[in-house]
Protein backbone atom coordinates (compact mmCIF):
# COMPACT_ATOMS: atom_id res chain seq x y z
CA UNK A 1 0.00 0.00 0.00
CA UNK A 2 1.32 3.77 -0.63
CA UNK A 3 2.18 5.90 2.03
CA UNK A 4 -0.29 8.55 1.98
CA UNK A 5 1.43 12.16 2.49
CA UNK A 6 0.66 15.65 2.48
CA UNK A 7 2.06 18.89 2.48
CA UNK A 8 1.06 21.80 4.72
CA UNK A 9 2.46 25.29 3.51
CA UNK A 10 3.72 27.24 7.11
CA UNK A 11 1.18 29.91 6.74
CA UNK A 12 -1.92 27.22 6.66
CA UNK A 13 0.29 25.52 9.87
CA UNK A 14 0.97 28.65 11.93
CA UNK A 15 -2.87 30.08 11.01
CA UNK A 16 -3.97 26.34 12.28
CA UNK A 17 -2.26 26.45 15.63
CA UNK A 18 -2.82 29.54 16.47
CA UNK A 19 -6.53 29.48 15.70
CA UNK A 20 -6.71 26.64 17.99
CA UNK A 21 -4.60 28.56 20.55
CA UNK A 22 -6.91 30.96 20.74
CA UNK A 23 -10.13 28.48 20.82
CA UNK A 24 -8.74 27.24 24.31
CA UNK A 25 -10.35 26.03 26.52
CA UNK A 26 -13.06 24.99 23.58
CA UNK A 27 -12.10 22.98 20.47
CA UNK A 28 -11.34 25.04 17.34
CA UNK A 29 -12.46 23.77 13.90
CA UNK A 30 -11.48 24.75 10.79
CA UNK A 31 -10.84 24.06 6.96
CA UNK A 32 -7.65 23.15 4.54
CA UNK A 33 -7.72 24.42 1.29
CA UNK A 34 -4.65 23.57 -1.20
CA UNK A 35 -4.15 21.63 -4.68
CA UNK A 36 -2.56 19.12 -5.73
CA UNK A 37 1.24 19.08 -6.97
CA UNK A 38 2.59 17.88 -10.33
CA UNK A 39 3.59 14.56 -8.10
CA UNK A 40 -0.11 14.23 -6.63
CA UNK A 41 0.77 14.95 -3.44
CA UNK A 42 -1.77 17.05 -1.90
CA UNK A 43 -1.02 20.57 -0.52
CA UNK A 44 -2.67 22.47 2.37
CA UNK A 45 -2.39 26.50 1.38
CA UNK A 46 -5.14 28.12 3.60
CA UNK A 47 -6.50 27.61 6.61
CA UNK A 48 -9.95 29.00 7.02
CA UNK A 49 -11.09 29.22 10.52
CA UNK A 50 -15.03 28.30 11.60
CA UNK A 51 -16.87 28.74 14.51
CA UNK A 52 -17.40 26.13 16.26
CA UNK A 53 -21.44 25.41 17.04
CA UNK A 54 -21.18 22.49 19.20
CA UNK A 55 -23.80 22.06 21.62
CA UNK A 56 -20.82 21.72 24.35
CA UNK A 57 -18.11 22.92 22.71
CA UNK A 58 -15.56 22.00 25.42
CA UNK A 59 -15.91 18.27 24.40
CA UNK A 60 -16.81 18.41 20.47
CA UNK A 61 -16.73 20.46 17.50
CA UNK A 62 -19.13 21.23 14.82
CA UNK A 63 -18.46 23.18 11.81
CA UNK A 64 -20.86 26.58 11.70
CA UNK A 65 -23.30 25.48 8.80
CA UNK A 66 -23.23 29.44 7.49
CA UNK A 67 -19.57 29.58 7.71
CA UNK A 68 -19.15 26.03 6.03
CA UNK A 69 -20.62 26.84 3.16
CA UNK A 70 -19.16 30.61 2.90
CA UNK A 71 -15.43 28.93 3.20
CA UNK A 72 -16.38 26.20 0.34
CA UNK A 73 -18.12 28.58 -1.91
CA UNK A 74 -15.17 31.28 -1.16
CA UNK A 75 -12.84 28.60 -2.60
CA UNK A 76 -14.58 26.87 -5.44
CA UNK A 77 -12.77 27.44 -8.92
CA UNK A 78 -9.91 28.48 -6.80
CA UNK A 79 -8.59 26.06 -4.39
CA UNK A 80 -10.11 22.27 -3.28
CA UNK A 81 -10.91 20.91 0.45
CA UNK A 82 -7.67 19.56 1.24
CA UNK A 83 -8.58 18.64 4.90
CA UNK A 84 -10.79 19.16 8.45
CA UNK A 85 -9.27 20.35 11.18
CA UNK A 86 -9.84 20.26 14.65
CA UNK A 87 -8.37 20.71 18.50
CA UNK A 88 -8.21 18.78 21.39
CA UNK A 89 -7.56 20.98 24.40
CA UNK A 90 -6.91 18.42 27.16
CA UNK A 91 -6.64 15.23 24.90
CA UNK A 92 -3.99 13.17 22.48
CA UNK A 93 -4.09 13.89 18.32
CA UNK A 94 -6.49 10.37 18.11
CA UNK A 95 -10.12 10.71 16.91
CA UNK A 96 -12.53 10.31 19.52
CA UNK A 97 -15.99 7.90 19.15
CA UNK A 98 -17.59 10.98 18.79
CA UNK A 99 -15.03 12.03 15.76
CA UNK A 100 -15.33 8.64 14.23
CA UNK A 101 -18.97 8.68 13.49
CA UNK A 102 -19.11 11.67 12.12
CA UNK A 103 -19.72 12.23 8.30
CA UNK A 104 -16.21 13.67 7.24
CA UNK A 105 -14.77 10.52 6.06
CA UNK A 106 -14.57 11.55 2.30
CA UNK A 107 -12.59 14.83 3.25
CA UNK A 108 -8.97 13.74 1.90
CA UNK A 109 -7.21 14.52 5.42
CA UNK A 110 -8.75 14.81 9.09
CA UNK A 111 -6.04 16.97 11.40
CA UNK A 112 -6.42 17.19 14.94
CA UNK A 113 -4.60 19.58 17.06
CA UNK A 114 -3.56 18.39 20.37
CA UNK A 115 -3.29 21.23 23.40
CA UNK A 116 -2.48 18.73 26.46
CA UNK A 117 0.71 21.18 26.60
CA UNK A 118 -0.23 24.29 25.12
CA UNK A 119 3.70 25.11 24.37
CA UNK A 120 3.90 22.28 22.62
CA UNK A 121 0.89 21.36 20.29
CA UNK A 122 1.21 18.32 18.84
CA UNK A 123 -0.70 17.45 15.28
CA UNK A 124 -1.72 14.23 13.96
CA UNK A 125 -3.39 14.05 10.24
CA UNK A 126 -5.35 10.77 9.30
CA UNK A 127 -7.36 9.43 6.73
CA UNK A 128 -10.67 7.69 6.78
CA UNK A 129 -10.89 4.65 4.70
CA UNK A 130 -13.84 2.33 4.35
CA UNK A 131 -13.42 -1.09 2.47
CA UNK A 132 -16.66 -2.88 1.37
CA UNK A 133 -19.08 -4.02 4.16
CA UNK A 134 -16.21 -2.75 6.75
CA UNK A 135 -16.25 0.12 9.33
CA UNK A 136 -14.13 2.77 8.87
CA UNK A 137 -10.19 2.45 9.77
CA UNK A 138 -7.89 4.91 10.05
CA UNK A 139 -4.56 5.42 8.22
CA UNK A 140 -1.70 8.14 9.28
CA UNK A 141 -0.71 10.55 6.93
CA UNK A 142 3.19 11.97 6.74
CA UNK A 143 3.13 15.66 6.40
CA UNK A 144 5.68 18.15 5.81
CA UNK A 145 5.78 21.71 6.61
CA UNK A 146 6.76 23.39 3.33
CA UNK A 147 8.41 27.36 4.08
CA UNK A 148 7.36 29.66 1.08
């Protein structure tokens, strides 16, 4: 099997962490937008920010319906949905039960922020993969900051 990878320009990274920074103590939620590269690999450019509309917000995330759709319709034609993105302010980079059965699992990359030391945030990025008449699994996904 490939190694799935990705590439995540500094910009989208430092936007990302800081975004989710500033969420504390709540989780932060947000959106990678990027293209592909001449290789396939796929690149994170932006990071667009959403509210997060969680009925407890401390425990969960849920994208801002309004915002959703004004981030995906502010980058159609221009740039494609690269990747979800969310924090974990007291918890390891691992999806949760509650982030497994959500609905993102087509998204190409699923990033999750972990605050446990606020210092030091540690990121994970995985992707969901479903094989006929089998849950979901997981796979990790190399990334590389790329300066520009």
């Amino acid at each position: 099997m490939d190694r799935l990878q990705i590439r995540i320009h500094r910009q989208a990274w430092t936007d990302m962490i800081g975004h989710s920074l500033e969420a504390m103590p709540r989780e932060a939620c947000g959106l990678l937008f990027g293209c592909l590269s001449s290789a396939g690999i796929p690149g994170a450019l932006t990071y667009v920010p959403v509210s997060n509309a969680a009925a407890n917000p401390l425990h969960s995330f849920e994208l801002h319906p309004q915002e959703l759709v004004r981030a995906l319709y502010g980058a159609a034609g221009k740039q494609e949905l690269i990747g979800i993105v969310h924090s974990h302010p007291r918890t390891a980079p691992y999806p949760s039960e509650h982030d497994l059965a959500t609905l993102w699992h087509t998204i190409p990359s699923h990033w999750i922020v972990s605050l446990r030391d606020p210092s030091l945030p540690t990121v994970k990025a995985f992707a969901f993969r479903k094989r006929q008449q089998e849950d979901f699994r997981l796979e990790a996904i190399s990334y590389e900051i790329v300066m520009d």
